[in-house]
PDB file of N, CA and C in Angstrom:
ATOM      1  N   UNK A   1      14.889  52.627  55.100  1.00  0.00           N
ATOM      2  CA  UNK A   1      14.857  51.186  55.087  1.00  0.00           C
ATOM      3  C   UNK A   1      16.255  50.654  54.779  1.00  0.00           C
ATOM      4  N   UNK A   2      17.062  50.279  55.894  1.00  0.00           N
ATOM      5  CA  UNK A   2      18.800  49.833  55.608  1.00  0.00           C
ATOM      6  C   UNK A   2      18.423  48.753  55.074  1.00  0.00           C
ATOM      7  N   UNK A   3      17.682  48.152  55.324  1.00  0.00           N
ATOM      8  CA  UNK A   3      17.596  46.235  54.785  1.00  0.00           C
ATOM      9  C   UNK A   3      17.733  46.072  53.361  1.00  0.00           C
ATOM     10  N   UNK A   4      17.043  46.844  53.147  1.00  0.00           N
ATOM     11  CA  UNK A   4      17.458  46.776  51.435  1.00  0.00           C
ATOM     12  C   UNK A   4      18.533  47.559  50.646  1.00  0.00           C
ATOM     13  N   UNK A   5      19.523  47.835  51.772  1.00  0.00           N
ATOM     14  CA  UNK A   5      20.416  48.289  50.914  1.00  0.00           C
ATOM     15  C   UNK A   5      22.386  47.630  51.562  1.00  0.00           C
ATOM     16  N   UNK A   6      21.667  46.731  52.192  1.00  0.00           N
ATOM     17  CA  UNK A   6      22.860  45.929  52.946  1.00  0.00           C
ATOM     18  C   UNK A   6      23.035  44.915  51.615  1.00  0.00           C
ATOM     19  N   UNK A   7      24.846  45.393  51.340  1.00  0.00           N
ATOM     20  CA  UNK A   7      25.333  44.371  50.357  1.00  0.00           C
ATOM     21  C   UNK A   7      24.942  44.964  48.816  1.00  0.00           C
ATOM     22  N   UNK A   8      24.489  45.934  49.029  1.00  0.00           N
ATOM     23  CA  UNK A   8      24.369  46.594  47.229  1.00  0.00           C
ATOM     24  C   UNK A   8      25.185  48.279  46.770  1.00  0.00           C
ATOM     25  N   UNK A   9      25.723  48.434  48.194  1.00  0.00           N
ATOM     26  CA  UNK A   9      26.492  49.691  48.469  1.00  0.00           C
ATOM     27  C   UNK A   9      27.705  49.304  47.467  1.00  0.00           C
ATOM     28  N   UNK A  10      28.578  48.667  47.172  1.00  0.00           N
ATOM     29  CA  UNK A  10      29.526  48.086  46.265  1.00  0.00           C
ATOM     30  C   UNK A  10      29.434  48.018  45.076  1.00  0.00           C
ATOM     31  N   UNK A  11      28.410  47.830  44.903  1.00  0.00           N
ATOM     32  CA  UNK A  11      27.548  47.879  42.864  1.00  0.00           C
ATOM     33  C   UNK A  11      27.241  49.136  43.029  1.00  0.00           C
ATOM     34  N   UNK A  12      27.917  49.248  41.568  1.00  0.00           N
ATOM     35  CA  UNK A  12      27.555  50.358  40.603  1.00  0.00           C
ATOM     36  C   UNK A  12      25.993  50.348  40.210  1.00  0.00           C
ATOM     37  N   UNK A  13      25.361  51.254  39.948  1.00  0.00           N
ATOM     38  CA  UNK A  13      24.118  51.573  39.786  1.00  0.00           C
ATOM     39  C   UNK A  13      24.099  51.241  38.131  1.00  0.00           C
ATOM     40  N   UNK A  14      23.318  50.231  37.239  1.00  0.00           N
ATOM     41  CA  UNK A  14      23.353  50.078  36.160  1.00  0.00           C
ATOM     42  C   UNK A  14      23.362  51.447  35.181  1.00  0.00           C
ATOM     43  N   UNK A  15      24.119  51.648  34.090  1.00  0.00           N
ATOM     44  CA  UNK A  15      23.563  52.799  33.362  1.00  0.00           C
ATOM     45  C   UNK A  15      23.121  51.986  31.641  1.00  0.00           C
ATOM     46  N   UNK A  16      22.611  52.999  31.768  1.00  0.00           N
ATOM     47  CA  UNK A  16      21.896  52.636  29.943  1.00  0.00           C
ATOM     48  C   UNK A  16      22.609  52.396  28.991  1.00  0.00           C
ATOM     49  N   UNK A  17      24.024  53.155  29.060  1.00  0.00           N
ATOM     50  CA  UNK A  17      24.872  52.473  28.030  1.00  0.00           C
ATOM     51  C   UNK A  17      25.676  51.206  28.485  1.00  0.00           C
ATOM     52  N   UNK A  18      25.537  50.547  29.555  1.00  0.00           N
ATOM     53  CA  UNK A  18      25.731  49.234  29.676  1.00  0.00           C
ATOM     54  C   UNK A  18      24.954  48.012  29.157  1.00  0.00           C
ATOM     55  N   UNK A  19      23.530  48.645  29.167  1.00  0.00           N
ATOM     56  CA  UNK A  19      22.423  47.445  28.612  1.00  0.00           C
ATOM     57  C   UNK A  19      22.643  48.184  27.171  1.00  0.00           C
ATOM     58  N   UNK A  20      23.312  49.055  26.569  1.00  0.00           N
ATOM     59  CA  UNK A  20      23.027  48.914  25.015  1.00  0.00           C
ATOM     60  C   UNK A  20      23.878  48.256  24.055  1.00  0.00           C
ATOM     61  N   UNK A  21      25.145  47.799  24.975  1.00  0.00           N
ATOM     62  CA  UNK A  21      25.995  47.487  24.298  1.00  0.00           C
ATOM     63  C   UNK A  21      26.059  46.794  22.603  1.00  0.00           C
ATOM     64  N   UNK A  22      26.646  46.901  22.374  1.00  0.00           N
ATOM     65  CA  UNK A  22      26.657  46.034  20.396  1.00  0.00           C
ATOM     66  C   UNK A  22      26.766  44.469  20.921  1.00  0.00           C
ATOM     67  N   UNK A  23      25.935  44.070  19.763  1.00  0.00           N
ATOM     68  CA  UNK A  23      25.779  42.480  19.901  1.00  0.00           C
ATOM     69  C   UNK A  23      27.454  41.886  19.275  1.00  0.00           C
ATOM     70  N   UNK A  24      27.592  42.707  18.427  1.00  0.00           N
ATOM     71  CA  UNK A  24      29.409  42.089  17.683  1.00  0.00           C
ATOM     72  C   UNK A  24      30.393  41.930  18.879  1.00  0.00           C
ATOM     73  N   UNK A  25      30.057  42.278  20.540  1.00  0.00           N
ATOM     74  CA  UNK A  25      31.227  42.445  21.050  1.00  0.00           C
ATOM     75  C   UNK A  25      31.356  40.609  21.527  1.00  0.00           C
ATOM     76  N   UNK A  26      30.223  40.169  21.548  1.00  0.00           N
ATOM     77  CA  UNK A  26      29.508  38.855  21.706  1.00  0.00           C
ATOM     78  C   UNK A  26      30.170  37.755  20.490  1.00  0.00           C
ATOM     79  N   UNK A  27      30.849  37.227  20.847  1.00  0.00           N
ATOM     80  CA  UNK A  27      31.431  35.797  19.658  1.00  0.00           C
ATOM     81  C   UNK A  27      31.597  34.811  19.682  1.00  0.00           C
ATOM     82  N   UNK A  28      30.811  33.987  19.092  1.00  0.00           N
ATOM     83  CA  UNK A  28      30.629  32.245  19.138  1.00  0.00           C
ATOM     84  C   UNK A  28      31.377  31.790  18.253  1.00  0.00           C
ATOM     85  N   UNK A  29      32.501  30.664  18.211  1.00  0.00           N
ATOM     86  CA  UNK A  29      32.891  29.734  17.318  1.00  0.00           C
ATOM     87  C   UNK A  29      31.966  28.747  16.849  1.00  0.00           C
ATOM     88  N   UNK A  30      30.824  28.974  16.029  1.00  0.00           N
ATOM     89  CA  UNK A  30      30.414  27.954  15.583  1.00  0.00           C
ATOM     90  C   UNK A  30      31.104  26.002  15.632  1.00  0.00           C
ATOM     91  N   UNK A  31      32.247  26.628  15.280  1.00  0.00           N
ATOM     92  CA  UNK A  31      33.067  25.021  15.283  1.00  0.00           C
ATOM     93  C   UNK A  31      32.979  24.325  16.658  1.00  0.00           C
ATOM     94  N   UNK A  32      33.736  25.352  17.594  1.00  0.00           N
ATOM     95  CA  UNK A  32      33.666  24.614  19.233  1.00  0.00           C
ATOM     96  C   UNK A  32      31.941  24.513  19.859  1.00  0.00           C
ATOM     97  N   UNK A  33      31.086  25.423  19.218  1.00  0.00           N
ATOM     98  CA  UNK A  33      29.988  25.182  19.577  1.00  0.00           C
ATOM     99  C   UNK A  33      29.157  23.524  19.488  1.00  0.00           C
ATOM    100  N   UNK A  34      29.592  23.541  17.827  1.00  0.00           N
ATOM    101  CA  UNK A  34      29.549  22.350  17.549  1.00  0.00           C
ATOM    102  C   UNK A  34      30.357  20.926  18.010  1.00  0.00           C
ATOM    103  N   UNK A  35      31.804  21.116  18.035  1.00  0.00           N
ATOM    104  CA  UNK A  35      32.051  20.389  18.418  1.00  0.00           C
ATOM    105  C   UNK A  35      31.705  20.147  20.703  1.00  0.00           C
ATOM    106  N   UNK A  36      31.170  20.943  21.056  1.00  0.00           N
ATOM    107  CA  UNK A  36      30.535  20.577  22.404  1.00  0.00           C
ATOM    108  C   UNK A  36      29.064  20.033  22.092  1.00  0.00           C
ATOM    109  N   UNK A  37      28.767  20.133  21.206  1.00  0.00           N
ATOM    110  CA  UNK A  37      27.085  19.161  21.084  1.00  0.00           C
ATOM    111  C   UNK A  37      27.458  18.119  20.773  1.00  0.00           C
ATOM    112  N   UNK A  38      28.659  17.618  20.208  1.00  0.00           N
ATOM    113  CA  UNK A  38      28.669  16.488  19.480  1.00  0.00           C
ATOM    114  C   UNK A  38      29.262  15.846  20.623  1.00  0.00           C
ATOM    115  N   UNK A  39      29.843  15.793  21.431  1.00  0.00           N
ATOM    116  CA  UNK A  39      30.518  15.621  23.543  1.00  0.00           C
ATOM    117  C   UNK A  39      28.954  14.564  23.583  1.00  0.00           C
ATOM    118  N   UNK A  40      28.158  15.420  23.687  1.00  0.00           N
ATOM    119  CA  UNK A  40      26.808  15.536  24.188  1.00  0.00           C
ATOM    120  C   UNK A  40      26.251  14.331  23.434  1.00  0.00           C
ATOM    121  N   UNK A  41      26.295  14.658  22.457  1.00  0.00           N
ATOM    122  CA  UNK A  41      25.279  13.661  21.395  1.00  0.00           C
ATOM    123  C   UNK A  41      25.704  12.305  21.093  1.00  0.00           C
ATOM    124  N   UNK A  42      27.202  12.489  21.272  1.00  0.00           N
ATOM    125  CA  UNK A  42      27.798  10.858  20.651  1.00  0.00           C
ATOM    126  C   UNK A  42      28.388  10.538  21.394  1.00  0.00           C
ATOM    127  N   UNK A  43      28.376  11.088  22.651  1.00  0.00           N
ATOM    128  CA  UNK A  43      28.796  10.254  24.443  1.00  0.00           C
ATOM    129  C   UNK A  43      28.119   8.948  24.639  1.00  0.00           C
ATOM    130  N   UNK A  44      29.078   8.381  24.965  1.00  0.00           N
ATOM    131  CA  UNK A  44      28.298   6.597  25.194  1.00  0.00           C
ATOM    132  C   UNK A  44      29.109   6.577  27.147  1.00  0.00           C
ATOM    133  N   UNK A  45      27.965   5.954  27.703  1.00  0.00           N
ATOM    134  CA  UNK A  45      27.795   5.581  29.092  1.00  0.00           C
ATOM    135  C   UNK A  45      27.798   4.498  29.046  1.00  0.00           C
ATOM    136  N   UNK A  46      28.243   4.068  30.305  1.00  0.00           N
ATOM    137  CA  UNK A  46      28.147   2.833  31.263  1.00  0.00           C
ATOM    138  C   UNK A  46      26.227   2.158  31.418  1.00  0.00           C
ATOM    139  N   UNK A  47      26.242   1.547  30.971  1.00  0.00           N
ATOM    140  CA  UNK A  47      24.682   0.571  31.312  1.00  0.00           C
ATOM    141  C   UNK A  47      24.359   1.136  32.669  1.00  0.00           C
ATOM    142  N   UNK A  48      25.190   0.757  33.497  1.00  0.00           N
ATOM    143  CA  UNK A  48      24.922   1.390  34.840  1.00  0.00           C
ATOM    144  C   UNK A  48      24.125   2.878  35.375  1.00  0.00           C
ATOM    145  N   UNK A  49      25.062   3.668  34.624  1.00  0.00           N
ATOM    146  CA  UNK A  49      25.185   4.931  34.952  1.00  0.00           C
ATOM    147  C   UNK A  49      23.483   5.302  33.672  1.00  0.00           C
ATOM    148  N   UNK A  50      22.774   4.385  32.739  1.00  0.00           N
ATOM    149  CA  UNK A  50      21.670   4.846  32.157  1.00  0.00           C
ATOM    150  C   UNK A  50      20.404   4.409  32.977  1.00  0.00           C
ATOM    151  N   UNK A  51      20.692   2.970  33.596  1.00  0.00           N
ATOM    152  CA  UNK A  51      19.952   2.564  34.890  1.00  0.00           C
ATOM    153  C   UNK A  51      19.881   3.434  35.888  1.00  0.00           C
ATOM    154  N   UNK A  52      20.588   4.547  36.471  1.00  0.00           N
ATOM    155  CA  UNK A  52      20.267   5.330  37.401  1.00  0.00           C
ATOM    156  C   UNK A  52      19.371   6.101  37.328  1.00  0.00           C
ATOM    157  N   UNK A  53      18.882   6.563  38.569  1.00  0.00           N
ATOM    158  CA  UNK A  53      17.895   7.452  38.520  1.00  0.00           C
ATOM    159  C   UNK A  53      17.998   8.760  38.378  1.00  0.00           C
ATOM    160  N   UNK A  54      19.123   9.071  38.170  1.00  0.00           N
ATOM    161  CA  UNK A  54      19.720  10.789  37.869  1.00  0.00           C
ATOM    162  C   UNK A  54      20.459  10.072  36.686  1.00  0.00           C
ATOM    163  N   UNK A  55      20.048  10.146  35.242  1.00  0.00           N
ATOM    164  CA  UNK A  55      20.926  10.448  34.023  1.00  0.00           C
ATOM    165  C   UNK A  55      22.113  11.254  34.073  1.00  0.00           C
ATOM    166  N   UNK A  56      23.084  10.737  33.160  1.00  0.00           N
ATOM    167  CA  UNK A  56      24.263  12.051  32.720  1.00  0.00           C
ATOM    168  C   UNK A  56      23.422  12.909  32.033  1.00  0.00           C
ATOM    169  N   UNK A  57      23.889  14.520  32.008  1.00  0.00           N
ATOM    170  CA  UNK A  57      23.668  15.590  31.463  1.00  0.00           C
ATOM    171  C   UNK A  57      23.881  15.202  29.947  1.00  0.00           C
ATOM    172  N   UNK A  58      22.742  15.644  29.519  1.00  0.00           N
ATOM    173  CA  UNK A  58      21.976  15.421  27.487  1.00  0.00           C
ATOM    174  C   UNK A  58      21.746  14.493  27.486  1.00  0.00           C
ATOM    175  N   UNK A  59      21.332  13.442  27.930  1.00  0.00           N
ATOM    176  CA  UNK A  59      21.274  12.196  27.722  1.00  0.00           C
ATOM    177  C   UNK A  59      19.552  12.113  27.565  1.00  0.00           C
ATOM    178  N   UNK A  60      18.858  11.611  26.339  1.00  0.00           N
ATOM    179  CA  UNK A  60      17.556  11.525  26.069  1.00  0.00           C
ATOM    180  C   UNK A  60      16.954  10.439  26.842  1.00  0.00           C
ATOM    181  N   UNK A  61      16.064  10.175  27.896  1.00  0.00           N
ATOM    182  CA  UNK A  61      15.830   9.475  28.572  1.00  0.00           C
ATOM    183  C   UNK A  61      15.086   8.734  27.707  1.00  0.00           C
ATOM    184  N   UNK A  62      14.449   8.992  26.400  1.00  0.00           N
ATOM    185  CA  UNK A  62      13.457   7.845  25.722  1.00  0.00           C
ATOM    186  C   UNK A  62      14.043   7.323  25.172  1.00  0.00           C
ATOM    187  N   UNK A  63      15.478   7.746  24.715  1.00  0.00           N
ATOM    188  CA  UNK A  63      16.447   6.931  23.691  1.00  0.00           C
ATOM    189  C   UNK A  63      17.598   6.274  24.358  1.00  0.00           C
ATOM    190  N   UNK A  64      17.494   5.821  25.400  1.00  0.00           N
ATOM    191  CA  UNK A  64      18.941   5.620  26.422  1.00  0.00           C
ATOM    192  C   UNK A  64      20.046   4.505  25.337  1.00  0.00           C
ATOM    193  N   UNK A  65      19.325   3.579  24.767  1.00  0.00           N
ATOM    194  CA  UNK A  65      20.242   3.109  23.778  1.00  0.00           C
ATOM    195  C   UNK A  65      20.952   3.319  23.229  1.00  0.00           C
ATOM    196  N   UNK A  66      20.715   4.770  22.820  1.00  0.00           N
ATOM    197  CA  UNK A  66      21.486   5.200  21.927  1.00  0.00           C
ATOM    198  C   UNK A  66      22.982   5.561  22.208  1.00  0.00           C
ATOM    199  N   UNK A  67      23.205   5.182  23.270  1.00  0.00           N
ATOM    200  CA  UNK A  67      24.249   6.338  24.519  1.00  0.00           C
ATOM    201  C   UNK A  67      25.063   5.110  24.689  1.00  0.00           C
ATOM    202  N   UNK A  68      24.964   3.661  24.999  1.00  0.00           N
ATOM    203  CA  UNK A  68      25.621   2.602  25.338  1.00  0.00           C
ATOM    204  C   UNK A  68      26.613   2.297  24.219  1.00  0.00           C
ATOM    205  N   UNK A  69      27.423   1.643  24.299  1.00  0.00           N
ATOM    206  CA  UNK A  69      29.145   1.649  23.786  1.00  0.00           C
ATOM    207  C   UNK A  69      28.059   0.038  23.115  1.00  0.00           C
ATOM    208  N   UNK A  70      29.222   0.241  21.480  1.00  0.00           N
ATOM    209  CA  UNK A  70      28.682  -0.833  20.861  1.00  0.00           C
ATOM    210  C   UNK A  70      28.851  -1.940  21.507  1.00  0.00           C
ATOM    211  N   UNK A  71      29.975  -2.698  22.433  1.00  0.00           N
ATOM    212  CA  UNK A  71      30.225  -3.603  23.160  1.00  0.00           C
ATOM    213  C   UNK A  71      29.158  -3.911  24.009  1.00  0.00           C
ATOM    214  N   UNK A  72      29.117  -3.039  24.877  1.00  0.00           N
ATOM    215  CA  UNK A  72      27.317  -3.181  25.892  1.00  0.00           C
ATOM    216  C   UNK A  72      26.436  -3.600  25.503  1.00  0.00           C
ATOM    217  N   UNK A  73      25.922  -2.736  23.989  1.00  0.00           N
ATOM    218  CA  UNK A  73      24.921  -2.551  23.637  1.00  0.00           C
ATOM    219  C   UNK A  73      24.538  -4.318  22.618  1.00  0.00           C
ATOM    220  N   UNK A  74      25.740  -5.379  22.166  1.00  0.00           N
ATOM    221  CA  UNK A  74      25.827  -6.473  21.907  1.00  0.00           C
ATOM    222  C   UNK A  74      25.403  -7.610  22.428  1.00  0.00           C
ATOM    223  N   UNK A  75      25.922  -7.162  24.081  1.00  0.00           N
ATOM    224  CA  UNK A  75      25.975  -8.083  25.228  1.00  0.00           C
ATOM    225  C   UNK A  75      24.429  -7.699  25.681  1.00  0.00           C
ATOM    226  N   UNK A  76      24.295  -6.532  25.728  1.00  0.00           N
ATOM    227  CA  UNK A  76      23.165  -6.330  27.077  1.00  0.00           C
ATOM    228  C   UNK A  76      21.731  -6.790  25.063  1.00  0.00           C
ATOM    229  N   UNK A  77      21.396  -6.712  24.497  1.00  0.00           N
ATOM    230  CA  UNK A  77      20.503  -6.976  23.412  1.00  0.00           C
ATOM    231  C   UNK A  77      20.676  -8.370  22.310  1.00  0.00           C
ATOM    232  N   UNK A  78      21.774  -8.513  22.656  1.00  0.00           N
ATOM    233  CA  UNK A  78      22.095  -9.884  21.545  1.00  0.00           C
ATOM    234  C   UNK A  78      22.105  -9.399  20.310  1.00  0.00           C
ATOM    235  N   UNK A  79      21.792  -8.058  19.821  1.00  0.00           N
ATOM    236  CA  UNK A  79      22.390  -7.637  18.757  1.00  0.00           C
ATOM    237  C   UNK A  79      23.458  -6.274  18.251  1.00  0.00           C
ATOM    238  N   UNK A  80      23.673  -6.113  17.154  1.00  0.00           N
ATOM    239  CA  UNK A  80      24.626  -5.375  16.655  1.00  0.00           C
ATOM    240  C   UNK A  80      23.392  -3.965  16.759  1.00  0.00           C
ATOM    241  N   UNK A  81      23.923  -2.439  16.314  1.00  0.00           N
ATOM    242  CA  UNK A  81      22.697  -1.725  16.534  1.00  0.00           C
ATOM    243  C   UNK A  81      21.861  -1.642  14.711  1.00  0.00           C
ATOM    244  N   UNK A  82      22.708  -1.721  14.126  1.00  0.00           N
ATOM    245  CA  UNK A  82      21.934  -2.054  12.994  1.00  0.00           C
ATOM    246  C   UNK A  82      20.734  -3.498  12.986  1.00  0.00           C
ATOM    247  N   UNK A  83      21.508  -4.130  13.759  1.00  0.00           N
ATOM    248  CA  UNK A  83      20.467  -5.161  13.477  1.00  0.00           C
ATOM    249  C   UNK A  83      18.678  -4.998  14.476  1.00  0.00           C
ATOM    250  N   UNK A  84      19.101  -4.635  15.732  1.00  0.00           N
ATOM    251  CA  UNK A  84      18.348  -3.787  16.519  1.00  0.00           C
ATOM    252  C   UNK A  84      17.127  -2.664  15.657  1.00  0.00           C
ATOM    253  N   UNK A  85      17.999  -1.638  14.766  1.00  0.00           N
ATOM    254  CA  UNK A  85      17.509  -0.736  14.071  1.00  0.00           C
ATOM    255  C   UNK A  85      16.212  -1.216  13.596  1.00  0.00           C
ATOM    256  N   UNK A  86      16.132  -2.786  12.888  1.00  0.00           N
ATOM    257  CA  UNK A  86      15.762  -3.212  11.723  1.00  0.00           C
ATOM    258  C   UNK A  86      14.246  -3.764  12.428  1.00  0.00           C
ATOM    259  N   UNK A  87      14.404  -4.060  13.882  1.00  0.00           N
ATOM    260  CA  UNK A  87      13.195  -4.848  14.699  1.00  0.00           C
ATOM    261  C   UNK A  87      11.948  -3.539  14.463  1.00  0.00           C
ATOM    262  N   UNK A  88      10.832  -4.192  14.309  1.00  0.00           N
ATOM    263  CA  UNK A  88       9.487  -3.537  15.009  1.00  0.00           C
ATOM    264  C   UNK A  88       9.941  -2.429  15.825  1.00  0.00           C
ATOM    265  N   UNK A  89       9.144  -1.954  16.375  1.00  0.00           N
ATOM    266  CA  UNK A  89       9.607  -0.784  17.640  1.00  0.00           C
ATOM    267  C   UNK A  89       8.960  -1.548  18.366  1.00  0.00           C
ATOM    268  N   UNK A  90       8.020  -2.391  18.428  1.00  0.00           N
ATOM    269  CA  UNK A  90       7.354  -2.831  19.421  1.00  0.00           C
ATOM    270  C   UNK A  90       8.087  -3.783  20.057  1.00  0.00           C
ATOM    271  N   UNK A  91       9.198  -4.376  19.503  1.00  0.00           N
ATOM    272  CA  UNK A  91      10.174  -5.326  20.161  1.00  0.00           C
ATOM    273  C   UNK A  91      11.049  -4.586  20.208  1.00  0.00           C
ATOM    274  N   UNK A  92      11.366  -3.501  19.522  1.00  0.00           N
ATOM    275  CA  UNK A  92      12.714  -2.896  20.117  1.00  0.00           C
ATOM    276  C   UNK A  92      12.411  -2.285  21.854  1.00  0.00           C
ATOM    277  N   UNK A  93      11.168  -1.964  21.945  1.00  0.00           N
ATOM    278  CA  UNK A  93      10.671  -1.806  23.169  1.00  0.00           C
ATOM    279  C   UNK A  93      10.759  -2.753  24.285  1.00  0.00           C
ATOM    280  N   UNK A  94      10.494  -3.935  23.650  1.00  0.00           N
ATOM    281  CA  UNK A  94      10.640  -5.291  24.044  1.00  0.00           C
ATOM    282  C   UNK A  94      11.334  -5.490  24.573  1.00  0.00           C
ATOM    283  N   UNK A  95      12.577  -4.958  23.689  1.00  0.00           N
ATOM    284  CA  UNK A  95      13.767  -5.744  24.249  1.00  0.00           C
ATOM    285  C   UNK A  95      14.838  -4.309  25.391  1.00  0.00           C
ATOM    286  N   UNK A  96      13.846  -3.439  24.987  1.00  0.00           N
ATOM    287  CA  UNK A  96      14.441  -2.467  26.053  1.00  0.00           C
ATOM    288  C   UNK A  96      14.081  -2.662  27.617  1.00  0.00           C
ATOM    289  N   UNK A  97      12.759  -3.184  27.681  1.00  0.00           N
ATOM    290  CA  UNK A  97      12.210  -3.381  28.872  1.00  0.00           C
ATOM    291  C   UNK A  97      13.304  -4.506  29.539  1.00  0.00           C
ATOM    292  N   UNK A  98      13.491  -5.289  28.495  1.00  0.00           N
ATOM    293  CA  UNK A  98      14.059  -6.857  29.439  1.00  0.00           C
ATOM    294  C   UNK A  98      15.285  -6.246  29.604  1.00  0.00           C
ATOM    295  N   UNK A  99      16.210  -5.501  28.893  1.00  0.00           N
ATOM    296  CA  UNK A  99      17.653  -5.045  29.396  1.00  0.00           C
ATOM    297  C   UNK A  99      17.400  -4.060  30.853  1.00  0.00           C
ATOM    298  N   UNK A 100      16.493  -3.310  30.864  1.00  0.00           N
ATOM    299  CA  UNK A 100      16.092  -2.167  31.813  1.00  0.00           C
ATOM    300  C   UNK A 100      16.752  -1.255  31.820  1.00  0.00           C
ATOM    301  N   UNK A 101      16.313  -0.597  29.921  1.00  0.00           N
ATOM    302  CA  UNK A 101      16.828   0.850  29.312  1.00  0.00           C
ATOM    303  C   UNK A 101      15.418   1.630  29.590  1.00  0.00           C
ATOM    304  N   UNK A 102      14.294   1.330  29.892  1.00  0.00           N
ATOM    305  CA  UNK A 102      13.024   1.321  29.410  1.00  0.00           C
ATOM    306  C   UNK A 102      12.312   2.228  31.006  1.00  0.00           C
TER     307      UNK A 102
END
């Protein structure tokens, strides 16, 4: 049966001491780890770009607020986000629907 072997003639045949390798050879900087979640987490977008129908990458689609630049987030709600914080959820909902974070 050639079909299954077109394009695998080039690879090495796995051996066992390749899958046993030591986990120590493996190394994470905790710090840069962290500092790439925090990219992620405390990235603020364009209003625009949370209105789309394809989100930026990490971006929590139930929390899109959270992501808008304090300036936006003034203009597009009439408030500061503390003051926002402080509403019902049922109007913070409210007022997500009428911006169209929601």
């Amino acid at each position: 049966m050639e079909f299954f072997r077109i394009g695998h003639e080039k690879e090495p045949p796995l051996k066992r001491k390749d899958l046993e390798r030591p986990l120590k050879q493996l190394s994470f900087d905790p710090v840069t780890i962290e500092d790439g979640m925090n990219k992620f987490i405390l990235a603020k977008h364009p209003a625009s770009a949370l209105k789309a129908d394809e989100l930026p990458f990490g971006v929590d689609p139930a929390n899109l607020e959270e992501y808008v630049s304090e300036d936006e987030f003034n203009k597009m709600f009439g408030l500061t986000r503390n003051d926002y914080l402080t509403q019902p959820k049922w109007k913070q909902t409210e007022m997500k629907r009428k911006s169209g974070l929601f």
